[in-house]
N, C-alpha and C. Protein backbone atom coordinates (compact mmCIF):
# COMPACT_ATOMS: atom_id res chain seq x y z
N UNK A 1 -6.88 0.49 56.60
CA UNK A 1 -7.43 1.17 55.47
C UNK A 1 -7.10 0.36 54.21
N UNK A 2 -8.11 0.34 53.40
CA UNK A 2 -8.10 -0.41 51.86
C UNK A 2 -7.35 0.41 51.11
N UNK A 3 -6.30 -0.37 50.35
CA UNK A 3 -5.55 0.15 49.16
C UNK A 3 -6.51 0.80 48.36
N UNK A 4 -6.11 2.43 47.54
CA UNK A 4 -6.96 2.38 46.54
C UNK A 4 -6.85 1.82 44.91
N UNK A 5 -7.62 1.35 44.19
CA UNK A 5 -7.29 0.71 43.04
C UNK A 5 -6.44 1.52 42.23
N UNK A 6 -5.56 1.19 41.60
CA UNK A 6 -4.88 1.98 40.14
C UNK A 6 -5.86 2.26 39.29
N UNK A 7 -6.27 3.51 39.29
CA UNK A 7 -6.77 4.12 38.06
C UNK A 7 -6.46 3.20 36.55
N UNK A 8 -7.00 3.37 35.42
CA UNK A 8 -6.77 2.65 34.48
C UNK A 8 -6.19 3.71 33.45
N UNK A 9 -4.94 3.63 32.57
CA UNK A 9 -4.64 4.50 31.72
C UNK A 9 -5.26 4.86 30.83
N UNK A 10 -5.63 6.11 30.43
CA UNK A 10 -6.23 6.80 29.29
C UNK A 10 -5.62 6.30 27.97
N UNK A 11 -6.73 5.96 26.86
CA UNK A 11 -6.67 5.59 25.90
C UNK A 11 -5.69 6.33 24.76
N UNK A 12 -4.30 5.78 24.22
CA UNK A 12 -3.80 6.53 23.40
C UNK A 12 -4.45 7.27 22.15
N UNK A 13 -4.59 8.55 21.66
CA UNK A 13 -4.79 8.23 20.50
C UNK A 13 -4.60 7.47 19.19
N UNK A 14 -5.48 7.48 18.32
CA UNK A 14 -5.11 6.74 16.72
C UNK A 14 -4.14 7.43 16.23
N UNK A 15 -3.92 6.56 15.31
CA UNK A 15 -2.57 6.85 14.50
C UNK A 15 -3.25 7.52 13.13
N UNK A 16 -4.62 7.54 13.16
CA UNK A 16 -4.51 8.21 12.08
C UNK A 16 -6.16 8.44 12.62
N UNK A 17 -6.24 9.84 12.00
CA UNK A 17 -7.98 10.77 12.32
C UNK A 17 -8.93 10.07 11.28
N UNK A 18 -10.54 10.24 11.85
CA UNK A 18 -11.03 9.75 10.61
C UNK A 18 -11.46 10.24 9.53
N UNK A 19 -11.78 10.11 8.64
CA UNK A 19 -11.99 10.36 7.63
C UNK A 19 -13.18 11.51 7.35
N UNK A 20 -12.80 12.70 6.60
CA UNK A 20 -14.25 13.70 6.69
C UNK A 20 -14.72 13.49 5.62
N UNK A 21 -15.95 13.74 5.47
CA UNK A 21 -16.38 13.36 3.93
C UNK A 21 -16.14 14.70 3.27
N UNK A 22 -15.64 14.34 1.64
CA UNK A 22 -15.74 15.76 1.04
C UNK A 22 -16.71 15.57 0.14
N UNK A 23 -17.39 16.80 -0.71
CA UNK A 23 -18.43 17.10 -1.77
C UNK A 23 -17.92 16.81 -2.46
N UNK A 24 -18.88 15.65 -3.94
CA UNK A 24 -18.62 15.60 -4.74
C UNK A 24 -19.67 16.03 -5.49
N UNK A 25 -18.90 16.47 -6.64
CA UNK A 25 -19.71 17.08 -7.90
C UNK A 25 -19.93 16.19 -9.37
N UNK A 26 -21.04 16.15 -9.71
CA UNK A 26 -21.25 15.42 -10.91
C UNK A 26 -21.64 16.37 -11.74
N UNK A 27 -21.37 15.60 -12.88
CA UNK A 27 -21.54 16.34 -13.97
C UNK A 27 -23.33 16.89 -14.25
N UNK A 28 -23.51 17.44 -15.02
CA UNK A 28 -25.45 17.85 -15.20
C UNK A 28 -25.54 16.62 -15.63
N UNK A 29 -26.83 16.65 -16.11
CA UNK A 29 -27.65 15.09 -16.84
C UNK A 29 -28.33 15.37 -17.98
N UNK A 30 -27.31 15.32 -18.93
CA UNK A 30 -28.23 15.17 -20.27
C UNK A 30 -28.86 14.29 -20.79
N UNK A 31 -30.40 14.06 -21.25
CA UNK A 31 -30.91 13.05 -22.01
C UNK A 31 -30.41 12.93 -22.87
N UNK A 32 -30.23 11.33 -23.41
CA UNK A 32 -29.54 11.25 -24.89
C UNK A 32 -30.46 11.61 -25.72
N UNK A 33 -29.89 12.01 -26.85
CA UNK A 33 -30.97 11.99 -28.12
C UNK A 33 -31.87 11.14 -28.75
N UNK A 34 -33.06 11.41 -29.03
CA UNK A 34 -33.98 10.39 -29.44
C UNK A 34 -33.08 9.93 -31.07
N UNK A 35 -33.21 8.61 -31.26
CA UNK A 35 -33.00 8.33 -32.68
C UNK A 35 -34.31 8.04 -32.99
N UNK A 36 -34.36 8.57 -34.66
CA UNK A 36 -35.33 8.52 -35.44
C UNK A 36 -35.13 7.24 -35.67
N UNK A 37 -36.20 6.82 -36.31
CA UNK A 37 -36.79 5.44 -37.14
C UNK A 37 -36.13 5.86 -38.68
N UNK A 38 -35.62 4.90 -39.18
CA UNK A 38 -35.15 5.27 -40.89
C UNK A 38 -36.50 5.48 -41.69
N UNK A 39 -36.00 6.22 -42.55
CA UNK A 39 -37.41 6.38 -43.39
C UNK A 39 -37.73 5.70 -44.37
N UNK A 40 -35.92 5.12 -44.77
CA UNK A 40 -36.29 4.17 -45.74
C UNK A 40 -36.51 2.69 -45.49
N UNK A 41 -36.76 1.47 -46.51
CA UNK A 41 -37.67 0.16 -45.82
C UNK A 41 -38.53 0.52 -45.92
N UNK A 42 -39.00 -0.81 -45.12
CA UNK A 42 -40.13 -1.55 -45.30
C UNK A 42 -40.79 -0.91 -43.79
N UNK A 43 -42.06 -0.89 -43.54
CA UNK A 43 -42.67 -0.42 -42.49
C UNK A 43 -42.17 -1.77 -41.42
N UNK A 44 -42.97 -1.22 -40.34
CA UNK A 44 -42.81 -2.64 -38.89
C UNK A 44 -43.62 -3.63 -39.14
N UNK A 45 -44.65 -3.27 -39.99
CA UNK A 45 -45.69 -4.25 -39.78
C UNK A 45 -45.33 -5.33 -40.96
N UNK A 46 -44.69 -4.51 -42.01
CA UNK A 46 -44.50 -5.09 -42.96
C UNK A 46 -43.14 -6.07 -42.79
N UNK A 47 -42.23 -5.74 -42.17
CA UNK A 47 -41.11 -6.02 -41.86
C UNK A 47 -41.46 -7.32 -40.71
N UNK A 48 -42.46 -7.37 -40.32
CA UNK A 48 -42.79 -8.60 -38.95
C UNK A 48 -43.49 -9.66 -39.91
N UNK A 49 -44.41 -9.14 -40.88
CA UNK A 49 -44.70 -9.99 -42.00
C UNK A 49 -43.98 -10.87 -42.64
N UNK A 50 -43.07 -9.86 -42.86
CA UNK A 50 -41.71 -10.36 -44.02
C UNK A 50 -41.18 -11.79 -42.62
N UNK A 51 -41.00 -11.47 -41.92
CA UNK A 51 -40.26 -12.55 -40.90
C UNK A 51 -41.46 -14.12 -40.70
N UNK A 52 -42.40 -13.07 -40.43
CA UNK A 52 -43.47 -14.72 -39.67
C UNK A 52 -44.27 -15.11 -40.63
N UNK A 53 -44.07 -14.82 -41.90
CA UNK A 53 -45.59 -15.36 -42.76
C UNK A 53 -44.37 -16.82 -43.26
N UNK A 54 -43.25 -16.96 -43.93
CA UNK A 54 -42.37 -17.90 -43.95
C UNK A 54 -42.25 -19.03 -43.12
N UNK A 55 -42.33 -18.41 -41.95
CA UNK A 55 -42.35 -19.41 -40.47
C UNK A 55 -43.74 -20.13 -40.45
N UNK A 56 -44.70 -18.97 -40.55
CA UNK A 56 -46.25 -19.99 -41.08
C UNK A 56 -46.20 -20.87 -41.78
N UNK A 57 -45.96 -20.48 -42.76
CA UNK A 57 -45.88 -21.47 -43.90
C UNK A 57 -45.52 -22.63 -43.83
N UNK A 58 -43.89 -22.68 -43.23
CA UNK A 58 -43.29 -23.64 -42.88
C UNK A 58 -43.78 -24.52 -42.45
N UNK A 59 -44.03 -24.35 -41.32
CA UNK A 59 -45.07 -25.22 -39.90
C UNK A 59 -46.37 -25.83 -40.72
N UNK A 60 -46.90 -24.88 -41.76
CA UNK A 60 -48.10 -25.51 -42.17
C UNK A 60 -47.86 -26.70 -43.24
N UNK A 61 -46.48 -26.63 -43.44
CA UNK A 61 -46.42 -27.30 -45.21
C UNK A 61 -45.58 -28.36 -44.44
N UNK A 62 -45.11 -28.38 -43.08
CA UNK A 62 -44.19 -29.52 -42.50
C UNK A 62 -44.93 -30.47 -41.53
N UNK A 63 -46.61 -29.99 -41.13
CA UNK A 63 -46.68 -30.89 -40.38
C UNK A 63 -46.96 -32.28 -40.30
N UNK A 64 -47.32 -33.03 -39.09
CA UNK A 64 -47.47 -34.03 -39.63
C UNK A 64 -49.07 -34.52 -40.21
N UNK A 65 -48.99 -35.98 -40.91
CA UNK A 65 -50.50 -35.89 -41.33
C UNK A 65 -50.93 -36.82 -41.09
């Protein structure tokens, strides 16, 4: 008759369980506040003027001839 094999030992447990997830809570979600545009100044259009009509200029009075 054939020897029977040694069974193989059962796996110890871990040393440590895993991990459960817990609920987390966030806060609500407030939109920030809109900021206004100042009232005082110069408008946008006027204010983009004020910047690129100089720069025109420039370019026109520097190029070459």
């Amino acid at each position: 008759m054939a020897p029977r094999p040694t069974p193989k030992p059962a796996p110890t447990p871990s040393a440590r369980p895993a991990p459960v997830p817990v609920p987390v809570s966030y806060p609500a979600y407030r939109t920030p506040p809109h900021k206004h545009a100042p009232r005082g100044g110069p408008s946008l259009v006027s204010f983009t003027l004020l910047i690129t009509a100089p720069a025109v200029l420039a370019v026109a009075a520097l190029r070459p001839r």
